[in-house]
N, C-alpha and C. Protein backbone atom coordinates (compact mmCIF):
# COMPACT_ATOMS: atom_id res chain seq x y z
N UNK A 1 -60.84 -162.84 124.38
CA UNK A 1 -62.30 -162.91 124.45
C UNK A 1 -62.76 -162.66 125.89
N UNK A 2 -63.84 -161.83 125.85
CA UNK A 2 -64.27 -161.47 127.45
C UNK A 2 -65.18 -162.92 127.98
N UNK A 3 -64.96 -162.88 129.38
CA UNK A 3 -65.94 -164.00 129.73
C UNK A 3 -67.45 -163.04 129.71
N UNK A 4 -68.31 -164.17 129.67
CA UNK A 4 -69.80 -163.85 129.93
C UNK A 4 -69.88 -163.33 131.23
N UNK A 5 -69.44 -163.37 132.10
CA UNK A 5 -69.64 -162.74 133.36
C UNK A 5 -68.82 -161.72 133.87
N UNK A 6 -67.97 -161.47 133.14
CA UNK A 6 -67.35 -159.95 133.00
C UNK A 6 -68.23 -158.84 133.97
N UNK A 7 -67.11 -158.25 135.16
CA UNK A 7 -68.15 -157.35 135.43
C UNK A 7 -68.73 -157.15 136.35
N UNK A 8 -69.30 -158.44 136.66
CA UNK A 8 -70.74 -159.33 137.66
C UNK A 8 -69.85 -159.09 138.72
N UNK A 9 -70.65 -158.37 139.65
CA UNK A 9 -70.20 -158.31 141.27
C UNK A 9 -70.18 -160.15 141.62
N UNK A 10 -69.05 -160.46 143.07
CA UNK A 10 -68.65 -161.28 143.34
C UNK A 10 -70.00 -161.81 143.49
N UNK A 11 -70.59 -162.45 143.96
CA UNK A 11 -71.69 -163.18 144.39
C UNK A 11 -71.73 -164.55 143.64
N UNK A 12 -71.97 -163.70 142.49
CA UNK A 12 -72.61 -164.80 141.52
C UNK A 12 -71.50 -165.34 140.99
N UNK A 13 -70.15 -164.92 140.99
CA UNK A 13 -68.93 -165.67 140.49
C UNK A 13 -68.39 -166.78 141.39
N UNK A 14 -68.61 -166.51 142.60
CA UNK A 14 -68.73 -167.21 143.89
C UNK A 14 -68.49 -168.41 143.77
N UNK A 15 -67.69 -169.43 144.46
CA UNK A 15 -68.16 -170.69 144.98
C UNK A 15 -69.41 -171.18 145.07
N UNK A 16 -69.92 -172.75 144.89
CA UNK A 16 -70.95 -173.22 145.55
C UNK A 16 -70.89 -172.58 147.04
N UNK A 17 -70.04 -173.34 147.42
CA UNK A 17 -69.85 -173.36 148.76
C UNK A 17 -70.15 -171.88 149.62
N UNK A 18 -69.54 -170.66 148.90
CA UNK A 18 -69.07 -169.29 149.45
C UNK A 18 -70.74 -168.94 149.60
N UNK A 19 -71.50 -169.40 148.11
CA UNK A 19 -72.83 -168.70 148.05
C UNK A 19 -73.57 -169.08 148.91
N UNK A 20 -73.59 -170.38 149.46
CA UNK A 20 -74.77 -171.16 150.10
C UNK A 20 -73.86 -170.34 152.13
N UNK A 21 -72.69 -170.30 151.85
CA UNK A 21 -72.40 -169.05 153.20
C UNK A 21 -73.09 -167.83 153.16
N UNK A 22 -73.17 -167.13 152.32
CA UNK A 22 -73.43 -165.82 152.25
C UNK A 22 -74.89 -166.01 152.63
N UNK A 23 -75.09 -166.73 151.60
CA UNK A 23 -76.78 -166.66 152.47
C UNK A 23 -77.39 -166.94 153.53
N UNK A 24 -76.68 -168.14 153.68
CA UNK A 24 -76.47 -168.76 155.36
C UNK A 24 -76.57 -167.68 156.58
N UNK A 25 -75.36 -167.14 156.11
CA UNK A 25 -75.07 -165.52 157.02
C UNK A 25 -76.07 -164.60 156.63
N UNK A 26 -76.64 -164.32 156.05
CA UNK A 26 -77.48 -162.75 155.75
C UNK A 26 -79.10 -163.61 156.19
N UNK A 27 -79.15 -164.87 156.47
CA UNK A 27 -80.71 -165.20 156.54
C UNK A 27 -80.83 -165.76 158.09
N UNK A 28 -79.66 -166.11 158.80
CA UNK A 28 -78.94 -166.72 160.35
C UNK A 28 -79.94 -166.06 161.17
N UNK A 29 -80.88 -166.31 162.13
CA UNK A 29 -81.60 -165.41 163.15
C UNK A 29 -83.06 -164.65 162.74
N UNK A 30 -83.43 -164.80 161.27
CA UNK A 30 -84.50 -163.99 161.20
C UNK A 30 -85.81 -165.18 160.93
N UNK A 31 -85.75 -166.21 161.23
CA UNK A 31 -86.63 -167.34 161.55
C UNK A 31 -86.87 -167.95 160.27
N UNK A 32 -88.10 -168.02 160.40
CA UNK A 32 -89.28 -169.26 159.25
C UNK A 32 -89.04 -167.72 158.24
N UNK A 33 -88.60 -167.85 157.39
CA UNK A 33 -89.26 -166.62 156.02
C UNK A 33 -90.07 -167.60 154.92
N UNK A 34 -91.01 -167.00 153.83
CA UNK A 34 -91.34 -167.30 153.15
C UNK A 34 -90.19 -167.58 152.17
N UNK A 35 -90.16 -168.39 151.35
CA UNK A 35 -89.17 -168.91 150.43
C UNK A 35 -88.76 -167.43 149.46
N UNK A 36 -89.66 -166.59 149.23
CA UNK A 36 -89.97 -165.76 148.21
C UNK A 36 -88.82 -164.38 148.78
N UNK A 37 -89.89 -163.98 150.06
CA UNK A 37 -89.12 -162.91 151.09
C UNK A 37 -87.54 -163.41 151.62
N UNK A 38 -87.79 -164.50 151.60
CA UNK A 38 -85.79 -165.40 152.09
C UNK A 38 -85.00 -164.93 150.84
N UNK A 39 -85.30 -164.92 149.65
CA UNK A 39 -84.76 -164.43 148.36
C UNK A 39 -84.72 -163.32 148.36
N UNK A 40 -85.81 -162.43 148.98
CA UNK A 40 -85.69 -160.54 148.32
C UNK A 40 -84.69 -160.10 149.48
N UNK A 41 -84.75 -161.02 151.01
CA UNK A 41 -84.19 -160.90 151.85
C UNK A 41 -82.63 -160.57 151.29
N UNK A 42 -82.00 -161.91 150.64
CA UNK A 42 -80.83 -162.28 150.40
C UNK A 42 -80.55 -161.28 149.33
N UNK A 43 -81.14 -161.19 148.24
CA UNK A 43 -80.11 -160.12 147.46
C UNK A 43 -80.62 -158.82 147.97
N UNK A 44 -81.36 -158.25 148.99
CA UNK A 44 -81.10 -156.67 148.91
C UNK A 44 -79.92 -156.41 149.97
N UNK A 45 -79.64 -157.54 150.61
CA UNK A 45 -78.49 -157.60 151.43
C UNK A 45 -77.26 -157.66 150.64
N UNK A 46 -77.18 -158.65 149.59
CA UNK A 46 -76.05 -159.25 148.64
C UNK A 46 -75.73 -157.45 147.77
N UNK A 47 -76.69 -156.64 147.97
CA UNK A 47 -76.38 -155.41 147.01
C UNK A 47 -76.15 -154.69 147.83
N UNK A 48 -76.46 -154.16 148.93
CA UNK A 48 -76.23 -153.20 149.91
C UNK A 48 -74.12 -153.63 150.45
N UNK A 49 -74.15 -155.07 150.38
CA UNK A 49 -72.67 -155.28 150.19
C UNK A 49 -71.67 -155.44 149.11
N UNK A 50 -72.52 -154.80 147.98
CA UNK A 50 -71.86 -154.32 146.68
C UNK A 50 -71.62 -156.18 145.77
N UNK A 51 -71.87 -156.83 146.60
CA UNK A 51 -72.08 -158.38 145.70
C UNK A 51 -73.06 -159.23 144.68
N UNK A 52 -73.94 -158.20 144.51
CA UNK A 52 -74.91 -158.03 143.67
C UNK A 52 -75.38 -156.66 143.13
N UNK A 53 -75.86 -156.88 141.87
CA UNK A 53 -76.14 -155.91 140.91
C UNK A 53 -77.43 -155.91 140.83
N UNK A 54 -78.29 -154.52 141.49
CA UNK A 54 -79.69 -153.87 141.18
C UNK A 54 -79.97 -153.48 140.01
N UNK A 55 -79.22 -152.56 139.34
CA UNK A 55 -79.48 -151.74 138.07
C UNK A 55 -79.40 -152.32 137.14
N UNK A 56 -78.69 -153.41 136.79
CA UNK A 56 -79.00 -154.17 135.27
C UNK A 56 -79.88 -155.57 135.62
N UNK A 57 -81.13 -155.65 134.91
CA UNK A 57 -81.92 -156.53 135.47
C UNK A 57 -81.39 -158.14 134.83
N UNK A 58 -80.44 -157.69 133.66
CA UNK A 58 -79.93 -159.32 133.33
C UNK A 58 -78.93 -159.86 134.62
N UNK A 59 -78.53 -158.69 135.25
CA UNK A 59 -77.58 -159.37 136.66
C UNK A 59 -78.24 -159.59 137.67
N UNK A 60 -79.06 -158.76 137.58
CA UNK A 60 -80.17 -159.06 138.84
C UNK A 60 -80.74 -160.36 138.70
N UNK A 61 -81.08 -160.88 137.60
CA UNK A 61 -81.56 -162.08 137.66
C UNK A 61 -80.90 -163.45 137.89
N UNK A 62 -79.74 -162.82 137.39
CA UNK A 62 -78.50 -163.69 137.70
C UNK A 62 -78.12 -163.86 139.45
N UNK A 63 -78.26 -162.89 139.76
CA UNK A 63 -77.79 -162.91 141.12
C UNK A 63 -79.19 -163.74 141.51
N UNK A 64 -80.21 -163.64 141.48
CA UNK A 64 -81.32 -164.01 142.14
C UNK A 64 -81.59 -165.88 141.72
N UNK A 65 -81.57 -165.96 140.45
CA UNK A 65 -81.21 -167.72 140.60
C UNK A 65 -79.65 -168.40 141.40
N UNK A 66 -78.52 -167.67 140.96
CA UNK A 66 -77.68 -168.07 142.22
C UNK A 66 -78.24 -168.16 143.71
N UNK A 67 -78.35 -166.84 144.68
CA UNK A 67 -79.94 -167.12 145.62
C UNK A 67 -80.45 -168.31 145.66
N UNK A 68 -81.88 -168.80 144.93
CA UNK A 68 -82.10 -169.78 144.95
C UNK A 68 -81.40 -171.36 144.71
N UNK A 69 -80.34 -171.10 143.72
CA UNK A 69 -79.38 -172.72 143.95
C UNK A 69 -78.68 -172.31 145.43
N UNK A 70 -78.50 -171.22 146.16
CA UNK A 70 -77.87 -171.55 147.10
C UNK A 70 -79.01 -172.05 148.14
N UNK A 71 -80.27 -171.41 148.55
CA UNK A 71 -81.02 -172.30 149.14
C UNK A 71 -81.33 -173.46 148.89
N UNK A 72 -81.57 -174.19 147.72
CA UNK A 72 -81.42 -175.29 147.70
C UNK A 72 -80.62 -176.40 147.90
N UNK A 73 -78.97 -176.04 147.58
CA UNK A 73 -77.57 -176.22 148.01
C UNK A 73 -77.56 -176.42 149.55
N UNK A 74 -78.07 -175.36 150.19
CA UNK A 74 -78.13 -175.49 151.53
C UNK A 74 -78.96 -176.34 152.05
N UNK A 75 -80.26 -176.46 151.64
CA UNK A 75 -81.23 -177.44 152.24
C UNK A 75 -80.50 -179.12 151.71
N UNK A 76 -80.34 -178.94 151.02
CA UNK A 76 -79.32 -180.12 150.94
C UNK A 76 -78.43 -180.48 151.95
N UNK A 77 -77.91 -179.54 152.27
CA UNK A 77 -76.13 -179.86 152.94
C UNK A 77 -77.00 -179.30 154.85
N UNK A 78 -78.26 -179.41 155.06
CA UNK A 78 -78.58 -179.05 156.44
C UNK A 78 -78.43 -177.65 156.76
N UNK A 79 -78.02 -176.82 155.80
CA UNK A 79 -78.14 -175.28 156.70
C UNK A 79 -79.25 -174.76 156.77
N UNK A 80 -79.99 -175.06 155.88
CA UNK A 80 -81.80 -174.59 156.28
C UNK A 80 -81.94 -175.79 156.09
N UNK A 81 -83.73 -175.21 156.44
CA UNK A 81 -84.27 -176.18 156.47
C UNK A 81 -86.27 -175.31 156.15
N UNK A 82 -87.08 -176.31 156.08
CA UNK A 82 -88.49 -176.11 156.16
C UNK A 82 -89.75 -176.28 157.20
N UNK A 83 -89.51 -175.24 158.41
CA UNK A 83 -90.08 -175.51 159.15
C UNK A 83 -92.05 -175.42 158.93
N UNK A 84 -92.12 -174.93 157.97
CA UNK A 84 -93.56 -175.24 157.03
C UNK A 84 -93.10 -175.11 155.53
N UNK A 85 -94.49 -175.61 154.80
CA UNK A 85 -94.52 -175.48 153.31
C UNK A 85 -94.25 -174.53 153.04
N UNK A 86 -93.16 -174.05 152.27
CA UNK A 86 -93.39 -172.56 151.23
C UNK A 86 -92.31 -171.92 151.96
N UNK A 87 -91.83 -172.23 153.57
CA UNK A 87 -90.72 -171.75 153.72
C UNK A 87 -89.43 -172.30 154.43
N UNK A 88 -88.36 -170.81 154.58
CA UNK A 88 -86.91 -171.68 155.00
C UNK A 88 -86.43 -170.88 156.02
N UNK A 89 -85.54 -172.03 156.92
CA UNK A 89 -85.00 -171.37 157.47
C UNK A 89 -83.49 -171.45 158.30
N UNK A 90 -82.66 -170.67 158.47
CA UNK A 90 -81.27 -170.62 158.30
C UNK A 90 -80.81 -171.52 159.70
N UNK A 91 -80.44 -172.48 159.94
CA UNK A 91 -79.97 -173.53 160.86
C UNK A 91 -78.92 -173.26 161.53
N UNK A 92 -78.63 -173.57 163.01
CA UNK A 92 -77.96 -174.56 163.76
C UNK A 92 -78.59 -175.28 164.85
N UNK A 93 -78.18 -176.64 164.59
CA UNK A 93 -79.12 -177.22 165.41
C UNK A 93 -77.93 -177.42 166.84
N UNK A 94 -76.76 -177.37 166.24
CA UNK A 94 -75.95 -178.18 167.86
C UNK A 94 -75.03 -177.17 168.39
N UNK A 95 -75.58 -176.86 169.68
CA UNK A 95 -75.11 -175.95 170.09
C UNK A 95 -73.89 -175.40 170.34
N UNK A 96 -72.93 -176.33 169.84
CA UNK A 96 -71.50 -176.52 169.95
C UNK A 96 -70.93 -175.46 168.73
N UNK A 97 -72.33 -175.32 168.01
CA UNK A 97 -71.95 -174.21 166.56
C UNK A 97 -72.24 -172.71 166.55
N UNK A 98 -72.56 -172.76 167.64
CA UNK A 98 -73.04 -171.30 167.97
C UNK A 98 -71.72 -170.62 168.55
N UNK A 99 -71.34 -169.72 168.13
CA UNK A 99 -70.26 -168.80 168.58
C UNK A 99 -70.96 -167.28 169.65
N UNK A 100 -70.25 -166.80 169.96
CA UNK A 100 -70.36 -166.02 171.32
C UNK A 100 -71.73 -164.64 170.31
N UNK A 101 -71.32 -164.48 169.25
CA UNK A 101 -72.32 -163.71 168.64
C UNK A 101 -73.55 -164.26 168.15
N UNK A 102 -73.73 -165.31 168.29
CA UNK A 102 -74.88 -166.19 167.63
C UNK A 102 -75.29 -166.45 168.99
N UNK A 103 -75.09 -166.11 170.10
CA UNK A 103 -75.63 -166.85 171.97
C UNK A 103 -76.10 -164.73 171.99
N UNK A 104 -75.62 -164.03 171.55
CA UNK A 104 -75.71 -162.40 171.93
C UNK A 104 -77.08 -162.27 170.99
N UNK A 105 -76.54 -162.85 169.87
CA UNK A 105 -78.26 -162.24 168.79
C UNK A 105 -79.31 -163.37 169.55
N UNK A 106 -79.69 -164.18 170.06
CA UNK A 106 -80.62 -165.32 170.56
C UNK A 106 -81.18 -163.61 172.05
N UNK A 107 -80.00 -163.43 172.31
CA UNK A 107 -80.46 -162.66 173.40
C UNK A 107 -81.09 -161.41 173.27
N UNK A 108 -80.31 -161.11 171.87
CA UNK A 108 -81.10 -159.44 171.96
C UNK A 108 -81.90 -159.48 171.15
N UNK A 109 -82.81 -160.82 170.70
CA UNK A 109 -83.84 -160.87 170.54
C UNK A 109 -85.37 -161.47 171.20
N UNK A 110 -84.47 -162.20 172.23
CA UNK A 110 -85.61 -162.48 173.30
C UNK A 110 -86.07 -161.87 174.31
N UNK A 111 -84.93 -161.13 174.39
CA UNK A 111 -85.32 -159.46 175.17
C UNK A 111 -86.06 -158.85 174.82
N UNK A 112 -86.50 -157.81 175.52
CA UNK A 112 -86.81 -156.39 176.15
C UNK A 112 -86.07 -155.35 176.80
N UNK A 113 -86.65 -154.23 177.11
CA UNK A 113 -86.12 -153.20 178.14
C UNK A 113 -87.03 -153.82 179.40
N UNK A 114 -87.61 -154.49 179.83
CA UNK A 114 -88.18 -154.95 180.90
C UNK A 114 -87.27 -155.62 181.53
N UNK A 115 -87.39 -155.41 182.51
CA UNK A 115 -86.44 -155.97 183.67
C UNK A 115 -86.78 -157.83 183.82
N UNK A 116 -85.79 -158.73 183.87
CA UNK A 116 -86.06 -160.17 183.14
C UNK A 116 -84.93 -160.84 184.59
N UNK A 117 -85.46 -161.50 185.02
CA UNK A 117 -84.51 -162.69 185.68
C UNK A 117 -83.67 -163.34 185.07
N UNK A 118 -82.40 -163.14 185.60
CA UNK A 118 -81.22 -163.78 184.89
C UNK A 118 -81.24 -165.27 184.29
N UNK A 119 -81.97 -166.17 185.10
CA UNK A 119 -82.51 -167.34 184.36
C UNK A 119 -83.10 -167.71 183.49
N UNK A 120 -84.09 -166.84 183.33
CA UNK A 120 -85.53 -167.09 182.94
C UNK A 120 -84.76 -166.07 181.40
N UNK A 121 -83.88 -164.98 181.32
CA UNK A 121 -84.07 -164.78 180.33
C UNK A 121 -83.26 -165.38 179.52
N UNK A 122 -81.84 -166.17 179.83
CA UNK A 122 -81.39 -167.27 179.53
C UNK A 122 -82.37 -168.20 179.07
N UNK A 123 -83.13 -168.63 178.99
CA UNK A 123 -84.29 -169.88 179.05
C UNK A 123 -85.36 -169.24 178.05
N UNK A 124 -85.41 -167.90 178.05
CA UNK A 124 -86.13 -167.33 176.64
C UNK A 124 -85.09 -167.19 175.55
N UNK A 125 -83.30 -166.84 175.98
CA UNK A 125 -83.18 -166.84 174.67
C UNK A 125 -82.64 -168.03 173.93
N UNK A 126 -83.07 -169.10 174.87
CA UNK A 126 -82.66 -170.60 173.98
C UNK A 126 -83.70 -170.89 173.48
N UNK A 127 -84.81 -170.54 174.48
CA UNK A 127 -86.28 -171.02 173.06
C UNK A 127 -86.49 -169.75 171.48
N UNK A 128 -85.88 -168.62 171.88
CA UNK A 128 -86.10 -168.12 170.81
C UNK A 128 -84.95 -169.00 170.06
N UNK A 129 -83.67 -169.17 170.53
CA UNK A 129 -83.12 -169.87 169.17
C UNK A 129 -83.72 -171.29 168.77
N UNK A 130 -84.89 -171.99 169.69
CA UNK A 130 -85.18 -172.95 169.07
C UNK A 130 -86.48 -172.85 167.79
N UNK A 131 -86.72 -171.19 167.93
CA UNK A 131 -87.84 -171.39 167.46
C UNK A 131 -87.01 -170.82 165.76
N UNK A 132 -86.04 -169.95 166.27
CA UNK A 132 -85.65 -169.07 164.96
C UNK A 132 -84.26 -169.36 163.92
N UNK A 133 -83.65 -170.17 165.00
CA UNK A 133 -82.31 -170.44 164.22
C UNK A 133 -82.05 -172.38 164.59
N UNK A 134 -83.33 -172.92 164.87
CA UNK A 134 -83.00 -174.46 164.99
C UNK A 134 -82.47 -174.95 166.05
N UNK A 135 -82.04 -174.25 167.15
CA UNK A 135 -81.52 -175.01 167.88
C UNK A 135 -82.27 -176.71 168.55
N UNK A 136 -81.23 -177.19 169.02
CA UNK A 136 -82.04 -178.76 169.09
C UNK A 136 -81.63 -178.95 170.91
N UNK A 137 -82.62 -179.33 171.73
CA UNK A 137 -82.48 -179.45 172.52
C UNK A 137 -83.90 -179.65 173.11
N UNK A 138 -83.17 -181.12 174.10
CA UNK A 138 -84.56 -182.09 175.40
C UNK A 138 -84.90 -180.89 176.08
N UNK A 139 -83.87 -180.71 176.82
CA UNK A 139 -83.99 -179.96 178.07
C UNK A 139 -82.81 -179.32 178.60
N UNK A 140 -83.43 -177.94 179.06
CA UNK A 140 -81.71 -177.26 179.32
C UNK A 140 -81.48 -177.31 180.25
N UNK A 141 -80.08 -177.65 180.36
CA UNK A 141 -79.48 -177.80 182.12
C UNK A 141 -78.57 -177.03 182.20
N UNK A 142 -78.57 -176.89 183.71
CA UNK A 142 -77.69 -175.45 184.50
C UNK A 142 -76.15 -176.60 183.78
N UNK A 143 -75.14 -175.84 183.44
CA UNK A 143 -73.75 -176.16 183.25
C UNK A 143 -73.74 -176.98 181.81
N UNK A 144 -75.11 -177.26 181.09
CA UNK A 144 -74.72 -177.79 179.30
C UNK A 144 -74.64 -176.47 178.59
N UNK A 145 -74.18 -176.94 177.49
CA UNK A 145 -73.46 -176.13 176.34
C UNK A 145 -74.29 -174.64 176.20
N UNK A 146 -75.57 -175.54 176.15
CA UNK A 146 -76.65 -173.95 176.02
C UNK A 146 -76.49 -172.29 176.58
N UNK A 147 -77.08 -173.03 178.39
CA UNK A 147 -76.85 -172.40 178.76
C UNK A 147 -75.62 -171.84 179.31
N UNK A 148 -74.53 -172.61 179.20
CA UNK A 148 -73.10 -171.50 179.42
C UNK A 148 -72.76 -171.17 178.45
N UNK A 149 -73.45 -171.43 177.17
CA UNK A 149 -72.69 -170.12 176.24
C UNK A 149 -73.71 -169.04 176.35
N UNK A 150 -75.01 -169.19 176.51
CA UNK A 150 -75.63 -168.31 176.75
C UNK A 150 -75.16 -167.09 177.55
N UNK A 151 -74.84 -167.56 178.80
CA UNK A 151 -74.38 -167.10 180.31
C UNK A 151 -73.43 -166.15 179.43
N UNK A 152 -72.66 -167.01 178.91
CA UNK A 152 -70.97 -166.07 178.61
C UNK A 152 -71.52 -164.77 177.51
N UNK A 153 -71.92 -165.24 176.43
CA UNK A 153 -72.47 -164.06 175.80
C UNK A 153 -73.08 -162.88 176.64
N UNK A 154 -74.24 -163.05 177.42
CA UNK A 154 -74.70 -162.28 178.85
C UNK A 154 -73.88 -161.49 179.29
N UNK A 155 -72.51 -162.31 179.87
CA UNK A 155 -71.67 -161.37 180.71
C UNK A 155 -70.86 -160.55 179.89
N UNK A 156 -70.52 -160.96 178.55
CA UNK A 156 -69.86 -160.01 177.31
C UNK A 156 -70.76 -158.40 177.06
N UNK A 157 -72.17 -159.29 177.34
CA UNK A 157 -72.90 -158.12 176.65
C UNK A 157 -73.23 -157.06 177.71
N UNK A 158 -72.81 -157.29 178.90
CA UNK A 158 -72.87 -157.17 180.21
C UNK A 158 -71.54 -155.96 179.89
N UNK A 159 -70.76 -156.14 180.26
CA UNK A 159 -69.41 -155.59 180.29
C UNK A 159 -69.31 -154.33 178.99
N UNK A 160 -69.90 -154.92 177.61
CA UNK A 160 -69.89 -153.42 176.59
C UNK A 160 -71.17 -153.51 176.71
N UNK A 161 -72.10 -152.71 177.76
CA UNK A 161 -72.99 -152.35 178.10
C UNK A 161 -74.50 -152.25 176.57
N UNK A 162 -74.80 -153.68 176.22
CA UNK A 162 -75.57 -154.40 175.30
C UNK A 162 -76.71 -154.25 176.66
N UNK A 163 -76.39 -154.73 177.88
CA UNK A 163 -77.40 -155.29 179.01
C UNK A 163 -77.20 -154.68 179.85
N UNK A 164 -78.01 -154.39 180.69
CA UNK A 164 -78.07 -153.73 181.95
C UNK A 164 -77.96 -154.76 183.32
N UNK A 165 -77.26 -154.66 184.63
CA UNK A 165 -77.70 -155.72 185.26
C UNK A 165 -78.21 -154.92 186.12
N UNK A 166 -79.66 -154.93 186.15
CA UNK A 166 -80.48 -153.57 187.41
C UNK A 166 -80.74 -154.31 188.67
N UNK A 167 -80.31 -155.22 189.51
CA UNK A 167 -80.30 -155.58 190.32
C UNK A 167 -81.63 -156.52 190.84
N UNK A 168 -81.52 -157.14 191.75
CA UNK A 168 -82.40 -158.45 191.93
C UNK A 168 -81.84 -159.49 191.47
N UNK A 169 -81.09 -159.74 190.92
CA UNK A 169 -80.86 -160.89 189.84
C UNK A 169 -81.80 -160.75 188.41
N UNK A 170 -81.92 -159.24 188.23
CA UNK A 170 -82.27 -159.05 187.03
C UNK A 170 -81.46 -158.25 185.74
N UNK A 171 -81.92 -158.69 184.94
CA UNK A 171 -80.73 -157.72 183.49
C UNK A 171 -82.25 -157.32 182.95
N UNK A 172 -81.76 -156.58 181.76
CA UNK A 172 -82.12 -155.74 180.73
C UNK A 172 -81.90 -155.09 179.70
N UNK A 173 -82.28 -155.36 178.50
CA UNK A 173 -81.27 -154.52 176.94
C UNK A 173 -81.29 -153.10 177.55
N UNK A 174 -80.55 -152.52 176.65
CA UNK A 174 -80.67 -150.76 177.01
C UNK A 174 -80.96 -150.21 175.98
């Protein structure tokens, strides 16, 4: 006898656990979304990586309530959260969870091509992660977690030329 889900791209066969990742990962950095757009967000991503099914709308729907138990799953377990009514958004609050690519996306989104003081743009891209991915933090100090992972991402992105360092004590995306 065939199972009922015969077929069904991985997604929806998935773990609790795997689903409430996937989304985790495909929603990480793009801030407050509407609950609605966090969903169209998640499966046109979940299909573009062949883990969801567009063309048959009984899978599509399938994939799309998985989606939602995984946001909810997650708001449960702290990976989002509701920074207003109606929407969510993909968490880390302690900076100890941020890996060297999660300190690079904070940056190459608080950037510009404008020429930025090496401090100061450090110090924009921890408030953009406080505004977009949760980060939690009083106050940032020269040598805490923040800003030296910040720093280190910088000099990574520095080296495979992500940043420019145009002199002054200034950088710049390219």
């Amino acid at each position: 006898m065939e199972s009922e889900n015969h077929g069904e791209p991985g997604f929806v066969q998935a773990s609790r656990d795997a689903q409430v990742d996937w989304v985790f990962e495909i929603l990480f950095g793009k801030g407050a979304l509407d609950r609605d757009d966090a969903i169209g967000q998640a499966l046109d991503a979940l299909v573009l990586l062949g883990l969801a099914d567009e063309e048959d709308e009984a899978k599509k729907a399938k994939a799309r309530i998985a989606v939602e138990r995984a946001i909810d799953n997650g708001l449960r377990a702290g990976r989002f959260d509701r920074p207003k009514r109606g929407q969510i958004r993909a968490i880390r609050t302690d900076a100890k969870d941020y890996s060297s690519e999660d300190w690079t996306l904070c940056l190459m989104n608080a950037l510009d091509r404008e020429p930025t003081d090496r401090d100061a743009a450090l110090r924009f891209a921890a408030y953009w992660a406080a505004s977009n991915t949760g980060l939690s933090f009083a106050r940032l100090q020269r040598g805490g977690s923040i800003l030296t992972g910040l720093d280190a991402a910088l000099e990574s992105a520095l080296r495979r030329g992500r940043f420019l360092d145009v002199g002054g004590g200034c950088v710049r995306k390219v």
